[in-house]
PDB file of N, CA and C in Angstrom:
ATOM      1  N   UNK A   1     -26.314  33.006  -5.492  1.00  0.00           N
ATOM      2  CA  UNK A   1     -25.383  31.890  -5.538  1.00  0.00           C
ATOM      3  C   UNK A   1     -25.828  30.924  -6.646  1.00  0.00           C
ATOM      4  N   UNK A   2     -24.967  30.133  -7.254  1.00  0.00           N
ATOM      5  CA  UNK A   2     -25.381  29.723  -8.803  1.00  0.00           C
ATOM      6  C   UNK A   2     -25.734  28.039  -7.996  1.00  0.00           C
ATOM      7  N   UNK A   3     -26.608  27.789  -9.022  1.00  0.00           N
ATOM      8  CA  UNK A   3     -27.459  26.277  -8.390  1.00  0.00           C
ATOM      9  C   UNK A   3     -26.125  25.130  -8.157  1.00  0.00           C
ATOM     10  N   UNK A   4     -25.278  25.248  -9.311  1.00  0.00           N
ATOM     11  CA  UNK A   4     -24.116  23.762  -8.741  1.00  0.00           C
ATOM     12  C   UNK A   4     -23.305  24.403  -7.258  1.00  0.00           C
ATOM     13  N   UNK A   5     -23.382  25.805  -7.022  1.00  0.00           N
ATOM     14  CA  UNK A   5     -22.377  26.158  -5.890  1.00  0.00           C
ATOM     15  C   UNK A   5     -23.103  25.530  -4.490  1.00  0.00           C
ATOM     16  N   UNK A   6     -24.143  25.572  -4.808  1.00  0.00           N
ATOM     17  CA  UNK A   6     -25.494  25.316  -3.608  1.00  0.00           C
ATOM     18  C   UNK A   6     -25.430  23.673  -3.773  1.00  0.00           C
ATOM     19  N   UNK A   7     -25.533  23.115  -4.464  1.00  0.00           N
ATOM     20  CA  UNK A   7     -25.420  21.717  -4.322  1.00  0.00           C
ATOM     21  C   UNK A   7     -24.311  20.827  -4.220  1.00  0.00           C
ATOM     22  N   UNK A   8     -23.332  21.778  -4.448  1.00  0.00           N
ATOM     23  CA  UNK A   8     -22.030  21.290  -3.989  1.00  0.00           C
ATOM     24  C   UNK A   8     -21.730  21.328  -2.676  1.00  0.00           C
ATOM     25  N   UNK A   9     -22.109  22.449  -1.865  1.00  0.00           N
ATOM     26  CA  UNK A   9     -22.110  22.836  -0.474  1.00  0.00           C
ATOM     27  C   UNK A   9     -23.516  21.716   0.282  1.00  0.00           C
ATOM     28  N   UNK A  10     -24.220  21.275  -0.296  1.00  0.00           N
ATOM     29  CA  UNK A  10     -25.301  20.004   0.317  1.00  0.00           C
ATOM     30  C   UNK A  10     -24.416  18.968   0.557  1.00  0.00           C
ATOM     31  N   UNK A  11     -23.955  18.572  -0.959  1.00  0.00           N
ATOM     32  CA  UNK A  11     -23.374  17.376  -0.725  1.00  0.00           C
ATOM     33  C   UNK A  11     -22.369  17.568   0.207  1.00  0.00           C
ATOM     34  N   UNK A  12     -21.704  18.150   0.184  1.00  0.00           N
ATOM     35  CA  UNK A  12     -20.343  18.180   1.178  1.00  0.00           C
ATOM     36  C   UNK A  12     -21.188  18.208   2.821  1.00  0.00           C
ATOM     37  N   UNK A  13     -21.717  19.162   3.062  1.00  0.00           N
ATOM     38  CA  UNK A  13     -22.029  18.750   4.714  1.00  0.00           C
ATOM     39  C   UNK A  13     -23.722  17.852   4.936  1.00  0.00           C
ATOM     40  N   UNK A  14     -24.098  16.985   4.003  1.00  0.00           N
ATOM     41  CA  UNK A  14     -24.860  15.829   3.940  1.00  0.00           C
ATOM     42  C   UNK A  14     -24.329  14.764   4.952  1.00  0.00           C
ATOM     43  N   UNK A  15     -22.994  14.402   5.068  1.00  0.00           N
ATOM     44  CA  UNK A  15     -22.952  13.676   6.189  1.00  0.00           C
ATOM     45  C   UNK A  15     -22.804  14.058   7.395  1.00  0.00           C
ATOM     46  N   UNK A  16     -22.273  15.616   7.815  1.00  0.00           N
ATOM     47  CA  UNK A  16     -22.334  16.137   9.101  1.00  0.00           C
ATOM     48  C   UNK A  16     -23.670  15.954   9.422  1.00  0.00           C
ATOM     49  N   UNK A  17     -25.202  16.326   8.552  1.00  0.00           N
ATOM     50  CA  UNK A  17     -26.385  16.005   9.233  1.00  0.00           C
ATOM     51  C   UNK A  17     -26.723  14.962   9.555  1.00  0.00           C
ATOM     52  N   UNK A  18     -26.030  13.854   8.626  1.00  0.00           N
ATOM     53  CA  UNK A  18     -26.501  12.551   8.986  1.00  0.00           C
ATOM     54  C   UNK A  18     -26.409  11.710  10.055  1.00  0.00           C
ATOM     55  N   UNK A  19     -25.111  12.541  10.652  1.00  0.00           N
ATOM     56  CA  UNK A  19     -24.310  11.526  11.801  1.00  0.00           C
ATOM     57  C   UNK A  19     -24.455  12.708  12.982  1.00  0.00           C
ATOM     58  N   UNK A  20     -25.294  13.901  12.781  1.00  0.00           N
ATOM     59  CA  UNK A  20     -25.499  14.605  14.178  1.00  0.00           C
ATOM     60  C   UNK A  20     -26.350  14.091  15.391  1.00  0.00           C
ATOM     61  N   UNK A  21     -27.423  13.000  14.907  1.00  0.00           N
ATOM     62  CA  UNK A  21     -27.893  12.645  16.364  1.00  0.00           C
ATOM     63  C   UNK A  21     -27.875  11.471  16.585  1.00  0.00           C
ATOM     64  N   UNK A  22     -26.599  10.712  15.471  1.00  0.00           N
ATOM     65  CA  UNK A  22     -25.965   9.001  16.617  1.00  0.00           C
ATOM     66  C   UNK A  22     -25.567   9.833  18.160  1.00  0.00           C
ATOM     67  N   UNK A  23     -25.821   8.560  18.893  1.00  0.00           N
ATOM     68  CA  UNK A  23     -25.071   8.146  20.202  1.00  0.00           C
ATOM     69  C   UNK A  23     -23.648   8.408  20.162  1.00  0.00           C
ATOM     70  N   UNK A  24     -23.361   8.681  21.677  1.00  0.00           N
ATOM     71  CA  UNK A  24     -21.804   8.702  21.345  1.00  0.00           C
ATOM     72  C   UNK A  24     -21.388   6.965  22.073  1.00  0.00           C
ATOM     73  N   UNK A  25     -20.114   6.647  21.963  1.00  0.00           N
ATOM     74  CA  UNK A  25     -19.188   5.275  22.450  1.00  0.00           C
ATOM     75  C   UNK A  25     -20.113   5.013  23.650  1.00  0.00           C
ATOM     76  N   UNK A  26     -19.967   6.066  24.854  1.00  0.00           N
ATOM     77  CA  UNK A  26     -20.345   5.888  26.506  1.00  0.00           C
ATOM     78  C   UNK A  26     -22.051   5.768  26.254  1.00  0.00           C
ATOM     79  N   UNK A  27     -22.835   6.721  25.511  1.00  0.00           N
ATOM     80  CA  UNK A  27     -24.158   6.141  25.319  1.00  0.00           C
ATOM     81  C   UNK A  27     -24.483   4.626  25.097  1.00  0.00           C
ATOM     82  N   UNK A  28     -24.100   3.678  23.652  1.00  0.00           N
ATOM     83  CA  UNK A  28     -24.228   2.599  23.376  1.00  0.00           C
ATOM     84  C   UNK A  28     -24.105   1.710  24.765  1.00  0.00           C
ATOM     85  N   UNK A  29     -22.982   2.205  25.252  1.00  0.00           N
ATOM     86  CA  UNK A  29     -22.573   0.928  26.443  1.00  0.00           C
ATOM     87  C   UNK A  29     -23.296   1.245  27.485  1.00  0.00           C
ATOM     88  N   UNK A  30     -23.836   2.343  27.614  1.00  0.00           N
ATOM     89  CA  UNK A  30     -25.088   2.341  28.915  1.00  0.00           C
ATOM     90  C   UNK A  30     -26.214   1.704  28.429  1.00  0.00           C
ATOM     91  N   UNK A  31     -26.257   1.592  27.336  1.00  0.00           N
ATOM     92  CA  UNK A  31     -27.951   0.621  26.563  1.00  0.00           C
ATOM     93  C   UNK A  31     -27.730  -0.790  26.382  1.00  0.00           C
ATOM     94  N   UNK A  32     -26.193  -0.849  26.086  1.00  0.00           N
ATOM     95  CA  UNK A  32     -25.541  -2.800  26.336  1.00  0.00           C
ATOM     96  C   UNK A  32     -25.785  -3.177  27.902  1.00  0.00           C
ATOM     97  N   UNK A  33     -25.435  -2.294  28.666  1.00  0.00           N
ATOM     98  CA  UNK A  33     -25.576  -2.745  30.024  1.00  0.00           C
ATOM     99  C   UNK A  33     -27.060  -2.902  30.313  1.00  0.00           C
ATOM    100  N   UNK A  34     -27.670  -2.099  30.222  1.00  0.00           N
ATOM    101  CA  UNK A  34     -28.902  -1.995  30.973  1.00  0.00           C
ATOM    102  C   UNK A  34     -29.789  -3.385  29.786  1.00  0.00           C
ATOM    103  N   UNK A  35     -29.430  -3.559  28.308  1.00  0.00           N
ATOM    104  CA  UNK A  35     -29.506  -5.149  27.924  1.00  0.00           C
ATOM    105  C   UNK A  35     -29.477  -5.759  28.503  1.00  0.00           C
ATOM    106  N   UNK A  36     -28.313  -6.294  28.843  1.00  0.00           N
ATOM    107  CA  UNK A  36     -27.686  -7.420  30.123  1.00  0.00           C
ATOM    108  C   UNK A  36     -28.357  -7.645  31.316  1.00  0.00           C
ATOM    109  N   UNK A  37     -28.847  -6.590  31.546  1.00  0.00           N
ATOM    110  CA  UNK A  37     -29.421  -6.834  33.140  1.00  0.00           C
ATOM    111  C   UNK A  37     -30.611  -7.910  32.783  1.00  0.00           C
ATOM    112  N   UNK A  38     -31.884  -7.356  31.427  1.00  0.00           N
ATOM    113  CA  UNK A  38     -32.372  -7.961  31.157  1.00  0.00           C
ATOM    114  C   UNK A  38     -33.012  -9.676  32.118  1.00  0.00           C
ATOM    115  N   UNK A  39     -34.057 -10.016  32.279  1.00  0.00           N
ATOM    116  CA  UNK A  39     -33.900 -11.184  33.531  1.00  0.00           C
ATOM    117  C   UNK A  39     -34.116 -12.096  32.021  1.00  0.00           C
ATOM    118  N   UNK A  40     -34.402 -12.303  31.289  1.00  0.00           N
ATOM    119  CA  UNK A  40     -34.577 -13.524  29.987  1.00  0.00           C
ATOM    120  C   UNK A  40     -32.662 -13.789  29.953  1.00  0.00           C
ATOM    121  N   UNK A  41     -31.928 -12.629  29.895  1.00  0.00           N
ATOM    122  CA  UNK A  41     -30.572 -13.192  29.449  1.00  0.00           C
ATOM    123  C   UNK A  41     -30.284 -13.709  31.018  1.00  0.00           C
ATOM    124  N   UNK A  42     -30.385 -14.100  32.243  1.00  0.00           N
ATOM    125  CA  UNK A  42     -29.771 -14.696  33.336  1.00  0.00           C
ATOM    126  C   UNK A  42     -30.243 -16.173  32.831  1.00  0.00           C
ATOM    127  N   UNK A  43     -31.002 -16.645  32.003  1.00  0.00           N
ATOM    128  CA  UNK A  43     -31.862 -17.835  32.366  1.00  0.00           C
ATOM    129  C   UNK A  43     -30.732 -19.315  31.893  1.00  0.00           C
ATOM    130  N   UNK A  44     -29.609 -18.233  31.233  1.00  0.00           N
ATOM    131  CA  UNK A  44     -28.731 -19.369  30.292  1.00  0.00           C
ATOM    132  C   UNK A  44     -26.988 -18.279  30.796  1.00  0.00           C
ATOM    133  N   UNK A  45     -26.305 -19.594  30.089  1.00  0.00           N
ATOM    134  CA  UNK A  45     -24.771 -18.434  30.134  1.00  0.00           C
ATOM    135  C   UNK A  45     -24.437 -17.759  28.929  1.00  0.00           C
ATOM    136  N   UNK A  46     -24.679 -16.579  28.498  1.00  0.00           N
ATOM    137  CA  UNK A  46     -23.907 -16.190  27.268  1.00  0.00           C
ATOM    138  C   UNK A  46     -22.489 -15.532  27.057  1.00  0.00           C
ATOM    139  N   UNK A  47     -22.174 -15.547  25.955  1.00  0.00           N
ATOM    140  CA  UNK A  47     -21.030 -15.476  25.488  1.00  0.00           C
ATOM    141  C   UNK A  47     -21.141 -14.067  24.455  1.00  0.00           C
ATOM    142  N   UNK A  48     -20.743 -12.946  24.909  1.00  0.00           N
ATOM    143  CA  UNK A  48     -20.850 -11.701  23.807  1.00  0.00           C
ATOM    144  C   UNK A  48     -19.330 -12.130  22.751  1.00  0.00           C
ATOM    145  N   UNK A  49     -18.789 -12.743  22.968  1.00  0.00           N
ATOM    146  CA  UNK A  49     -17.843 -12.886  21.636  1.00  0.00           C
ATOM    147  C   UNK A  49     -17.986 -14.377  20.781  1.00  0.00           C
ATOM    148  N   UNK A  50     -18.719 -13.585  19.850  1.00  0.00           N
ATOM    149  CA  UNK A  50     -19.297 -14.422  17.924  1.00  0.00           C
ATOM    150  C   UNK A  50     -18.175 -15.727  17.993  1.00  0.00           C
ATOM    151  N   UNK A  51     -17.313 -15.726  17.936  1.00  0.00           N
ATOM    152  CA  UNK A  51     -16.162 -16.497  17.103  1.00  0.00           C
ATOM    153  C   UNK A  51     -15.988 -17.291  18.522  1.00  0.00           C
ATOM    154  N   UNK A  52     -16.100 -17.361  19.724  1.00  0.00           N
ATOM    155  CA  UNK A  52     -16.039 -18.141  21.002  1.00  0.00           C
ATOM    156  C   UNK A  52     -17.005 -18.550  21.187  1.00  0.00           C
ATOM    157  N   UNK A  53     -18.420 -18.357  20.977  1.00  0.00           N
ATOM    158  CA  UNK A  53     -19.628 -19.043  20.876  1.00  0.00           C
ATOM    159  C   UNK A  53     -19.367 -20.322  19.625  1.00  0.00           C
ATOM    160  N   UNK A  54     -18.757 -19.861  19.039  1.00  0.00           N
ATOM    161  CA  UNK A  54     -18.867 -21.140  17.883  1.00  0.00           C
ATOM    162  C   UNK A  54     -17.874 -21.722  18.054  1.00  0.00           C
ATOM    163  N   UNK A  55     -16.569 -21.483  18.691  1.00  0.00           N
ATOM    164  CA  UNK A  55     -15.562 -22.232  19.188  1.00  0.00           C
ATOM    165  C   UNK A  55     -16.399 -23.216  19.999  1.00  0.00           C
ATOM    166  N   UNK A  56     -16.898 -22.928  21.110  1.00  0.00           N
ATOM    167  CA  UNK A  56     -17.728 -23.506  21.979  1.00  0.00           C
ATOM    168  C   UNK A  56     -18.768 -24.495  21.637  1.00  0.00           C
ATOM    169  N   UNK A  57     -19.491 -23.889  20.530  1.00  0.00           N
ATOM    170  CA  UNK A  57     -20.451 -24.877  19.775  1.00  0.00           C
ATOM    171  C   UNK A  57     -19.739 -26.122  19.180  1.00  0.00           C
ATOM    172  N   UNK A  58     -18.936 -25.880  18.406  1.00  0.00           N
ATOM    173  CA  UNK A  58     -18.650 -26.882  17.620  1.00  0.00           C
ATOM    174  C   UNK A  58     -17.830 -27.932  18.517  1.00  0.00           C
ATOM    175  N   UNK A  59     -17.305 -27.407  20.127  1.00  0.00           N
ATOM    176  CA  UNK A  59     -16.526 -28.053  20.917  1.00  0.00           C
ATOM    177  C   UNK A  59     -18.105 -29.334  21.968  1.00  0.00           C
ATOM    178  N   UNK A  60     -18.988 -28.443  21.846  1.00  0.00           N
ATOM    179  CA  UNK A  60     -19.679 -29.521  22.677  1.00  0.00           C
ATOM    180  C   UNK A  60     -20.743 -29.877  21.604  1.00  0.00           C
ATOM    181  N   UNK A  61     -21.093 -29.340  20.413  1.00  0.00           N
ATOM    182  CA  UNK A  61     -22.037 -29.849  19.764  1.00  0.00           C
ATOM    183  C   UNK A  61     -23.341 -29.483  19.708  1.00  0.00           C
ATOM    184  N   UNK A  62     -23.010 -28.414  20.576  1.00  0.00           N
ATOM    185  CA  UNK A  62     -24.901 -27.402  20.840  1.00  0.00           C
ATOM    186  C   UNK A  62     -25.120 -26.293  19.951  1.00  0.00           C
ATOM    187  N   UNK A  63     -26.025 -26.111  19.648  1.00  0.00           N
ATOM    188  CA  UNK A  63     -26.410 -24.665  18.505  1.00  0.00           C
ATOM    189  C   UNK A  63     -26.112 -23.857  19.074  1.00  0.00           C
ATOM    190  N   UNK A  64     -25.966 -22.439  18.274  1.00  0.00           N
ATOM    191  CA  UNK A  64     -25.510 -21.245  19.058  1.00  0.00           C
ATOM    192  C   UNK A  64     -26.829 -20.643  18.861  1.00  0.00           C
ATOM    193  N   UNK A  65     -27.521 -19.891  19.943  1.00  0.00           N
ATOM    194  CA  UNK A  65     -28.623 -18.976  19.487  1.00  0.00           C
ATOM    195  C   UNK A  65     -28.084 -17.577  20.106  1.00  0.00           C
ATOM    196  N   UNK A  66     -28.655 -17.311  18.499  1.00  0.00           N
ATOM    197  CA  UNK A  66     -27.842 -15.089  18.948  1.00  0.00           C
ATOM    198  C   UNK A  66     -29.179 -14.376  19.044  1.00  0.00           C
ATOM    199  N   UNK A  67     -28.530 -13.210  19.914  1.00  0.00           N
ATOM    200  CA  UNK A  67     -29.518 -12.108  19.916  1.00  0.00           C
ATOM    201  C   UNK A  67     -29.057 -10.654  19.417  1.00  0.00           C
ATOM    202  N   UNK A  68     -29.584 -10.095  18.326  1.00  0.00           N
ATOM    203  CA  UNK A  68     -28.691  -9.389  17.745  1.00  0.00           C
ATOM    204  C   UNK A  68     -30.192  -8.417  17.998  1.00  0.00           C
ATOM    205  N   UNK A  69     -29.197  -7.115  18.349  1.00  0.00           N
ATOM    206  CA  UNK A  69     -30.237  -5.587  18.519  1.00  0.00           C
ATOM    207  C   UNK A  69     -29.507  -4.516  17.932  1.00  0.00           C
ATOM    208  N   UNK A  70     -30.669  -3.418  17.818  1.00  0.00           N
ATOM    209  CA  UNK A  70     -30.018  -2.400  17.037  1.00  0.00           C
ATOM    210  C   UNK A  70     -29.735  -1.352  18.288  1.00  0.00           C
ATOM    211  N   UNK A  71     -28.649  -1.191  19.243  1.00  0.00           N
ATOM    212  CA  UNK A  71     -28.585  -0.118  20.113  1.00  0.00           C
ATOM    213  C   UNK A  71     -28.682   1.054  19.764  1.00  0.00           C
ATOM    214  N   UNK A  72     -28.409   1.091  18.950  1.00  0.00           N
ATOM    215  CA  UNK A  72     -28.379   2.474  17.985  1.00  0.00           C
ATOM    216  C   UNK A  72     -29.443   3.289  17.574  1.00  0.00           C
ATOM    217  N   UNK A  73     -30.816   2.436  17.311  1.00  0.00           N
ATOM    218  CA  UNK A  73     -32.300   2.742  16.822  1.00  0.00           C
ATOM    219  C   UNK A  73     -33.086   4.076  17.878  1.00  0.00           C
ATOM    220  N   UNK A  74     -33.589   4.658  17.563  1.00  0.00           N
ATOM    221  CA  UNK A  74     -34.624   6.061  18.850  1.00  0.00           C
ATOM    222  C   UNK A  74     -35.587   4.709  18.945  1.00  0.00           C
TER     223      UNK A  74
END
């Protein structure tokens, strides 16, 4: 097989390998939940929607503090 036929056939299924061992939808949200349970997040009320936390902020005047994770990471 001639070397560009072989590297043409890499590039093309390069992203099937890349994306073979993400999580699927129902994985992520079993790792958001079991987040949540978390006892540090009961200690306050949060708000998982960005743009209503800052609605909220700017309505009473308090900082927003985020917690941003990678669910996604092994």
């Amino acid at each position: 097989m001639p070397r560009a036929l072989i590297a043409a056939l890499l590039f093309l299924l390069a992203p099937a390998f890349a994306f073979a061992g993400e999580p699927s939808q129902d994985e992520l949200k079993k790792k958001k939940e079991e987040v949540l349970k978390d006892p540090f997040l009961k200690k306050a009320p949060w708000m998982l929607d960005y743009d209503k936390a800052l609605a909220e902020a700017k309505k009473t005047g308090k900082p927003v503090f985020a917690y941003f994770t990678r669910s996604f990471a092994p």
